[in-house]
N, C-alpha and C. Protein backbone atom coordinates (compact mmCIF):
# COMPACT_ATOMS: atom_id res chain seq x y z
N UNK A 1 -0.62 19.81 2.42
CA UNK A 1 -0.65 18.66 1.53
C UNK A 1 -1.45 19.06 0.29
N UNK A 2 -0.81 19.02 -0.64
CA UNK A 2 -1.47 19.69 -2.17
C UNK A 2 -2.66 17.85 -2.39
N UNK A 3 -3.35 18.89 -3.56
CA UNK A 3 -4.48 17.79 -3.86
C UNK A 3 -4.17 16.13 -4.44
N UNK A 4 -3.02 16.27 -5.07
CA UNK A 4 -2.87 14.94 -5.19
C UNK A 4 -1.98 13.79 -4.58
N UNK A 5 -1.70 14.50 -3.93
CA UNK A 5 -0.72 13.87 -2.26
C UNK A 5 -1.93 13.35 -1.26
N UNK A 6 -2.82 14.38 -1.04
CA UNK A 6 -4.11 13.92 -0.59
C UNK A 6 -4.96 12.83 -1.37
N UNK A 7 -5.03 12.40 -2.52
CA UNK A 7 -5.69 11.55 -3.03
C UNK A 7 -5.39 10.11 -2.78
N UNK A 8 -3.73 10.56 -2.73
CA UNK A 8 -3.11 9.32 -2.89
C UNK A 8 -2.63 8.82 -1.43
N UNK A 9 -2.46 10.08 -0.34
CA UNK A 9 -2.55 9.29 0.84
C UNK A 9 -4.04 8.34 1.46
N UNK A 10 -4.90 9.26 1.30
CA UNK A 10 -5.88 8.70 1.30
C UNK A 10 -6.39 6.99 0.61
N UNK A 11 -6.31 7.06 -0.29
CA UNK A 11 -5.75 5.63 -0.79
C UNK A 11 -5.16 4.64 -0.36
N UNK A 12 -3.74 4.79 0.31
CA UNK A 12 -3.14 3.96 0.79
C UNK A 12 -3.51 3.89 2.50
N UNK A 13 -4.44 4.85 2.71
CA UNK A 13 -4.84 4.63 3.73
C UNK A 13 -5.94 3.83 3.85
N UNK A 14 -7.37 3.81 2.90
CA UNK A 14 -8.29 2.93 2.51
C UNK A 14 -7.75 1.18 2.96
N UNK A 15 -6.34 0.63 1.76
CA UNK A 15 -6.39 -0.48 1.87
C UNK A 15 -5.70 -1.04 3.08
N UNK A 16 -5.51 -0.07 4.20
CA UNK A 16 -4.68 -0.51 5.07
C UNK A 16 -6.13 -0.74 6.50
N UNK A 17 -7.27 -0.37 6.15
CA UNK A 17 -8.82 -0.72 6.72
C UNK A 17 -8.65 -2.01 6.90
N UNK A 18 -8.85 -2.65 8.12
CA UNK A 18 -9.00 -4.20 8.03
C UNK A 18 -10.04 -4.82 7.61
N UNK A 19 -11.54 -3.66 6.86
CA UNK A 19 -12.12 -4.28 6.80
C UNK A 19 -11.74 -4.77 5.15
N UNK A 20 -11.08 -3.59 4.35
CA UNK A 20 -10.73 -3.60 3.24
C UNK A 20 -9.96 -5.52 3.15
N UNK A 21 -9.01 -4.75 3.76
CA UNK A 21 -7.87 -6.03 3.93
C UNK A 21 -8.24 -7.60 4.13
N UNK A 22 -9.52 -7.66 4.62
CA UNK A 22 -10.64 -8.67 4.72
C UNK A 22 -10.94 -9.21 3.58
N UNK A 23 -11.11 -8.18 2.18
CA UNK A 23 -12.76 -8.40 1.51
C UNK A 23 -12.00 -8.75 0.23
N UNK A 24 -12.02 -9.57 -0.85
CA UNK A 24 -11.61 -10.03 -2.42
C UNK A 24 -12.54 -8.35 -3.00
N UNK A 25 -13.50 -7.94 -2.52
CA UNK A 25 -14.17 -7.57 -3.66
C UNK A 25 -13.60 -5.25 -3.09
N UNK A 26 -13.46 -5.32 -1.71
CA UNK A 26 -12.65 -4.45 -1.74
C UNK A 26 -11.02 -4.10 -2.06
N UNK A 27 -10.63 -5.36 -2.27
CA UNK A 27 -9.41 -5.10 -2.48
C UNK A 27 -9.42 -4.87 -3.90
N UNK A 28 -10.21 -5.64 -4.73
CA UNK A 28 -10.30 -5.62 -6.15
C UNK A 28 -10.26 -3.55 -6.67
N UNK A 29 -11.40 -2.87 -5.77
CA UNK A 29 -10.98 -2.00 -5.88
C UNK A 29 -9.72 -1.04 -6.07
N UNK A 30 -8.89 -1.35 -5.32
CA UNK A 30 -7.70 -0.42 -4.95
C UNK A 30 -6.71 -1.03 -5.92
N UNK A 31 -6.12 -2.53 -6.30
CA UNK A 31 -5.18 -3.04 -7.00
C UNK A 31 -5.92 -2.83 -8.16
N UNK A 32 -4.20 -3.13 -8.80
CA UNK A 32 -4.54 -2.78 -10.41
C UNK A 32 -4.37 -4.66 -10.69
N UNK A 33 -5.39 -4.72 -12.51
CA UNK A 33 -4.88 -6.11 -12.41
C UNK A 33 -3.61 -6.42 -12.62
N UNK A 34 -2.40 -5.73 -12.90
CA UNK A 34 -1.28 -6.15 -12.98
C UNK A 34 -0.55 -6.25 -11.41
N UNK A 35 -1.10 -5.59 -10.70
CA UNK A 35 -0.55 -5.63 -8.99
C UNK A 35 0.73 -6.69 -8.89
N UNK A 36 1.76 -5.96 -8.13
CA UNK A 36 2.40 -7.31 -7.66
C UNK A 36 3.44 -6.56 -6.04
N UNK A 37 3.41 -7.62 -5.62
CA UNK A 37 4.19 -7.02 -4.22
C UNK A 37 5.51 -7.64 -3.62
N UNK A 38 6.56 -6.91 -3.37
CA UNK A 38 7.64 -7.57 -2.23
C UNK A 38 6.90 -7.67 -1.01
N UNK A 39 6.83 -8.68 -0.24
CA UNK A 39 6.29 -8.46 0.72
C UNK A 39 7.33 -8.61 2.30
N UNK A 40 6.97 -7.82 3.31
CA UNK A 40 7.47 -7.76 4.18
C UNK A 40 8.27 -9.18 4.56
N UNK A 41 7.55 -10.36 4.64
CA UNK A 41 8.02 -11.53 4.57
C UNK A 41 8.95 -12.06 3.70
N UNK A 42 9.13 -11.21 3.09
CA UNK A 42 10.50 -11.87 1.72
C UNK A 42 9.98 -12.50 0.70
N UNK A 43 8.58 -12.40 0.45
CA UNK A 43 7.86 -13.46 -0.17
C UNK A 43 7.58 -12.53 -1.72
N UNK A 44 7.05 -12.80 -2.98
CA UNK A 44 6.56 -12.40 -3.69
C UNK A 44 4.92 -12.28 -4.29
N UNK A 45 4.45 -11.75 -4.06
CA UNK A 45 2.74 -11.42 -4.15
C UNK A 45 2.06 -10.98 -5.39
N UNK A 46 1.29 -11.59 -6.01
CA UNK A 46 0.81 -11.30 -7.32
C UNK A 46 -0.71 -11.03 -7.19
N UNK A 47 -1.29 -10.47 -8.51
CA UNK A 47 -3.12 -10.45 -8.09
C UNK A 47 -3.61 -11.22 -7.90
N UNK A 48 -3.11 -12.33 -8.72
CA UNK A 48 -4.06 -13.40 -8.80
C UNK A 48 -4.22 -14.14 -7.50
N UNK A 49 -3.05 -13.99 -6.34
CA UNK A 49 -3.36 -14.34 -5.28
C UNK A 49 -4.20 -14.04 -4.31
N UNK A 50 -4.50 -13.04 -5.04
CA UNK A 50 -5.67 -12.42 -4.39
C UNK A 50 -7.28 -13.18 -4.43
N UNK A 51 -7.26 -13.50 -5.60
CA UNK A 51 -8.60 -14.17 -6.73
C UNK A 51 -8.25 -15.80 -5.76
N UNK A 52 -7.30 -16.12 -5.09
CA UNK A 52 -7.38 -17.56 -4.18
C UNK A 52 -7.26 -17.18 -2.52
N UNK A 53 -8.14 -16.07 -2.25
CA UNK A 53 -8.34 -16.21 -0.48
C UNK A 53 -7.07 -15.67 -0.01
N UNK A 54 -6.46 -14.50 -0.79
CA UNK A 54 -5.00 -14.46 0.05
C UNK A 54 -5.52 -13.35 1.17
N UNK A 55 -5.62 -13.30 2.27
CA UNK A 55 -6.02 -12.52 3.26
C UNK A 55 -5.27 -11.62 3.99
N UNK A 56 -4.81 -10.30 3.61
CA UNK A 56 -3.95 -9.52 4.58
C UNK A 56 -4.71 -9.41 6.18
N UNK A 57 -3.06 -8.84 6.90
CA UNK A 57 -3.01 -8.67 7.97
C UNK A 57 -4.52 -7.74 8.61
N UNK A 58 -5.33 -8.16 9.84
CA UNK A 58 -6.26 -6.91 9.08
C UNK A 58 -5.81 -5.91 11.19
N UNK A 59 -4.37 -6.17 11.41
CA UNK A 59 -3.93 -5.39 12.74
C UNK A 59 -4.62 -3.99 12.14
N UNK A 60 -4.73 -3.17 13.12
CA UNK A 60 -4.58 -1.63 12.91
C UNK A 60 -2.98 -1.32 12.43
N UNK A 61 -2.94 -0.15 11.47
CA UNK A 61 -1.96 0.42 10.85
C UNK A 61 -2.06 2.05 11.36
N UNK A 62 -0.81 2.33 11.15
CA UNK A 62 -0.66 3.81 11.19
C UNK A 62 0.39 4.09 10.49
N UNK A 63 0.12 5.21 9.35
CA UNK A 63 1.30 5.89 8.48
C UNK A 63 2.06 6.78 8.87
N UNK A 64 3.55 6.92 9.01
CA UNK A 64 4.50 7.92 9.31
C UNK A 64 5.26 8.52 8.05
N UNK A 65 5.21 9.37 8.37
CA UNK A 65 6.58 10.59 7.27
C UNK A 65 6.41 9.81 6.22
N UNK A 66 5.00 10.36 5.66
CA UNK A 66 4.73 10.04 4.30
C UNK A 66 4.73 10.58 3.29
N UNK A 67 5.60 10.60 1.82
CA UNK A 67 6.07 11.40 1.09
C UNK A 67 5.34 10.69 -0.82
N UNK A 68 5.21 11.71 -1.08
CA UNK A 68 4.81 11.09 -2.75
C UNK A 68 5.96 12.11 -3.72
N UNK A 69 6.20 11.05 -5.22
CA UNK A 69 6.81 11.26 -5.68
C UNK A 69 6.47 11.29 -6.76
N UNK A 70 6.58 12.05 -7.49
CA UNK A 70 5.36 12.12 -9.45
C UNK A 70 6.44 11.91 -10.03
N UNK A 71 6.11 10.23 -10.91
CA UNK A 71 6.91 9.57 -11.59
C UNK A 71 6.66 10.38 -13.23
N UNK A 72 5.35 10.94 -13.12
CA UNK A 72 4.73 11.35 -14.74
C UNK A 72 3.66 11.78 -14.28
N UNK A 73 3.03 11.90 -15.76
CA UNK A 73 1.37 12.18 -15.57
C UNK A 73 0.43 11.48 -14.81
N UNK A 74 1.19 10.47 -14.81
CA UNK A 74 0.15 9.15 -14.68
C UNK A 74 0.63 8.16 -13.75
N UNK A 75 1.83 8.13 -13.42
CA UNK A 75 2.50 7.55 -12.03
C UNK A 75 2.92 8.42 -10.77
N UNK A 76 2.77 7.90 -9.79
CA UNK A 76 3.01 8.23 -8.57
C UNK A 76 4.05 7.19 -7.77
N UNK A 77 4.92 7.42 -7.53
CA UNK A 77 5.37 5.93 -5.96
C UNK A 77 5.51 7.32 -4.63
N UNK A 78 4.75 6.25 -3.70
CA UNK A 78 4.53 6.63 -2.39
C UNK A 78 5.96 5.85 -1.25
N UNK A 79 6.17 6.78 -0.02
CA UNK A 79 6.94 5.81 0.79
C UNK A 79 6.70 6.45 2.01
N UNK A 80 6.80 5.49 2.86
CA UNK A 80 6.12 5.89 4.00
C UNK A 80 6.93 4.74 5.27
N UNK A 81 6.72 5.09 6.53
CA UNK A 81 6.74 4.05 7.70
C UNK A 81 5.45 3.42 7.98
N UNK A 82 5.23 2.50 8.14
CA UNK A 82 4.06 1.74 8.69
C UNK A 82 4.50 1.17 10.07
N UNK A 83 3.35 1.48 10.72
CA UNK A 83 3.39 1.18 12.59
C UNK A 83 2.17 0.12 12.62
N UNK A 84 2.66 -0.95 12.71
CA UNK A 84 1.44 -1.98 13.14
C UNK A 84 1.65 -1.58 15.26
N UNK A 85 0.11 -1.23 15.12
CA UNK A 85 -0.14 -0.76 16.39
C UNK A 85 -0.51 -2.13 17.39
N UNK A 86 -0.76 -2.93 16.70
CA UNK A 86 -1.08 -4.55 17.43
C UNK A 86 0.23 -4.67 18.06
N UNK A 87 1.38 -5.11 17.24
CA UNK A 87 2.62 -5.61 17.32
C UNK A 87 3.86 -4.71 17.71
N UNK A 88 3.41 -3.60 17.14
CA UNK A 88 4.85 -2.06 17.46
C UNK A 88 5.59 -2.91 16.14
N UNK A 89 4.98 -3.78 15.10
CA UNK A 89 6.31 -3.93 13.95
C UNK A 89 6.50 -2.60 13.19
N UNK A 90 7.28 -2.21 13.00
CA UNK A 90 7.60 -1.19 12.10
C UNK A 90 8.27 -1.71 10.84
N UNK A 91 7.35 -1.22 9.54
CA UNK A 91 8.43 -1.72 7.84
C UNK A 91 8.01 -0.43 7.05
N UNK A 92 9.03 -0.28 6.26
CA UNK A 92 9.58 0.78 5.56
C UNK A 92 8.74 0.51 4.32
N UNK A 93 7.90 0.94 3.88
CA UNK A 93 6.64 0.84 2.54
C UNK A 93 6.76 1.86 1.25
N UNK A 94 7.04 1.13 0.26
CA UNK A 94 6.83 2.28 -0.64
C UNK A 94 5.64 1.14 -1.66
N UNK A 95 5.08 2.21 -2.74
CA UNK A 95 3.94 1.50 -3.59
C UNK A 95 4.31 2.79 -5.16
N UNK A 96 4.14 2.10 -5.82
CA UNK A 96 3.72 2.67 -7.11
C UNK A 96 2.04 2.57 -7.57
N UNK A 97 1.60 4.11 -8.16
CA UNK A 97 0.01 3.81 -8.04
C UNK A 97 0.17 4.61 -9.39
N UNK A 98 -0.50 3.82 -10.94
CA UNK A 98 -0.59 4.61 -11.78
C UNK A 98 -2.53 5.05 -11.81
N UNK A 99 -2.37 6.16 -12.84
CA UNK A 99 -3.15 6.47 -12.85
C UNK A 99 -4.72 5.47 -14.34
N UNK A 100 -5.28 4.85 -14.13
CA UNK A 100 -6.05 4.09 -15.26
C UNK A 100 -7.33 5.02 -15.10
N UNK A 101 -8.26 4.50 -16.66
CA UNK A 101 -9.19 4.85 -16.29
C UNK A 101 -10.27 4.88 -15.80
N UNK A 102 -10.51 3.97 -14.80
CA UNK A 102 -11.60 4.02 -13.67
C UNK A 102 -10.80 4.60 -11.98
N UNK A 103 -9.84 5.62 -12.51
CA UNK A 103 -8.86 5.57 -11.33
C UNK A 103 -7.32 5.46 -10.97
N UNK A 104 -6.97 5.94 -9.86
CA UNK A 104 -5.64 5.16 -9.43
C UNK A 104 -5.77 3.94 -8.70
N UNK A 105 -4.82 2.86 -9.23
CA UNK A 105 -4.78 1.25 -8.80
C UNK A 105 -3.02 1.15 -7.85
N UNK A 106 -3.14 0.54 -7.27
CA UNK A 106 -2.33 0.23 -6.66
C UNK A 106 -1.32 -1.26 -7.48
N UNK A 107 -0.16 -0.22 -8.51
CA UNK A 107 0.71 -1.15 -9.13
C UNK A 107 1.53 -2.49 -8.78
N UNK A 108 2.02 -1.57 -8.16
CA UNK A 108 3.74 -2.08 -7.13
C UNK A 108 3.55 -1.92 -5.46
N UNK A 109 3.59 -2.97 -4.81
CA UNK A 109 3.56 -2.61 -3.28
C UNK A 109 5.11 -3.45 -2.70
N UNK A 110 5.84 -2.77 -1.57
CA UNK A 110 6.59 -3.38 -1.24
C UNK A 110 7.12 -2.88 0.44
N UNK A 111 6.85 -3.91 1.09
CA UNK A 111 7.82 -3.83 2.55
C UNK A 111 8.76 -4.37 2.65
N UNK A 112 9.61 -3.83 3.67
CA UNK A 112 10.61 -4.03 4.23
C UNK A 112 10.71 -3.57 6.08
N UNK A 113 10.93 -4.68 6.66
CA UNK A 113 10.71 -4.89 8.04
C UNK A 113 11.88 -3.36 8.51
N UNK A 114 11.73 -2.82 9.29
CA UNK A 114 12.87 -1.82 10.18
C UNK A 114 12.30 -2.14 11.41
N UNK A 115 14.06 -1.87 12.07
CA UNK A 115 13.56 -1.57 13.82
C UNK A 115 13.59 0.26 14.17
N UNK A 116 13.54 0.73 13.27
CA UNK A 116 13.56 2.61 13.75
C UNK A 116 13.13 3.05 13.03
N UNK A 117 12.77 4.28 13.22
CA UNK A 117 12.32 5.56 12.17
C UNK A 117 13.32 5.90 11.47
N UNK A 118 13.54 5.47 10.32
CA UNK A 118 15.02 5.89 9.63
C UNK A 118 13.93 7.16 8.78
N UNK A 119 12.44 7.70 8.67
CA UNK A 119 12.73 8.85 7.57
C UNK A 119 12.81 10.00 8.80
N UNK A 120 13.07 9.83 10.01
CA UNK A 120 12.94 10.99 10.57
C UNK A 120 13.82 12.17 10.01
């Protein structure tokens, strides 16, 4: 895994911490203020929902056949399987993470529910 595959898995591994997933002031970290998400639920997710108590899932996660893709200098989108280990749900995740300057923020997030490992 070259160095910036590592930065950025790492990352998406951070906000998937339940304690992260808990906290307004850790999440503030990782999203960018423009953030917005498809969410597994079909629903649409913005920052600001964040700034009103929106509380993710805080199950244990686990990442599968996780791949990054360099949009530019300064963008990345990630895609990956996510295994909620609570439930066995499995959804198909990709995220866009540009690069700002206090960092990479987490742009674009989006699930989609699967019943299999389709990146095998």
């Amino acid at each position: 895994m070259d160095i910036l595959t590592k930065e950025i898995y790492d990352l998406e591994c951070s906000h998937l911490q339940p304690e992260v997933r808990v906290s307004m002031e850790k999440l503030d970290e990782v999203l960018d203020d423009e953030f917005f998400e498809f969410g597994s639920s079909g629903g649409v997710i913005k920052r600001s929902h964040y700034n009103e108590d929106h509380i993710l899932n805080p199950d244990p996660m686990k990442i599968k056949h996780f791949a990054l893709h360099e949009l530019g200098p300064a963008a990345v989108l990630t895609t990956y399987l996510l295994h909620n280990v609570k439930t066995g749900k499995l959804t198909n995740r990709s995220s866009v993470w540009k690069k700002r300057q206090n960092g990479w923020k987490l742009f674009f997030h989006q699930g989609t529910v699967s019943t299999e490992e389709v990146f095998q």
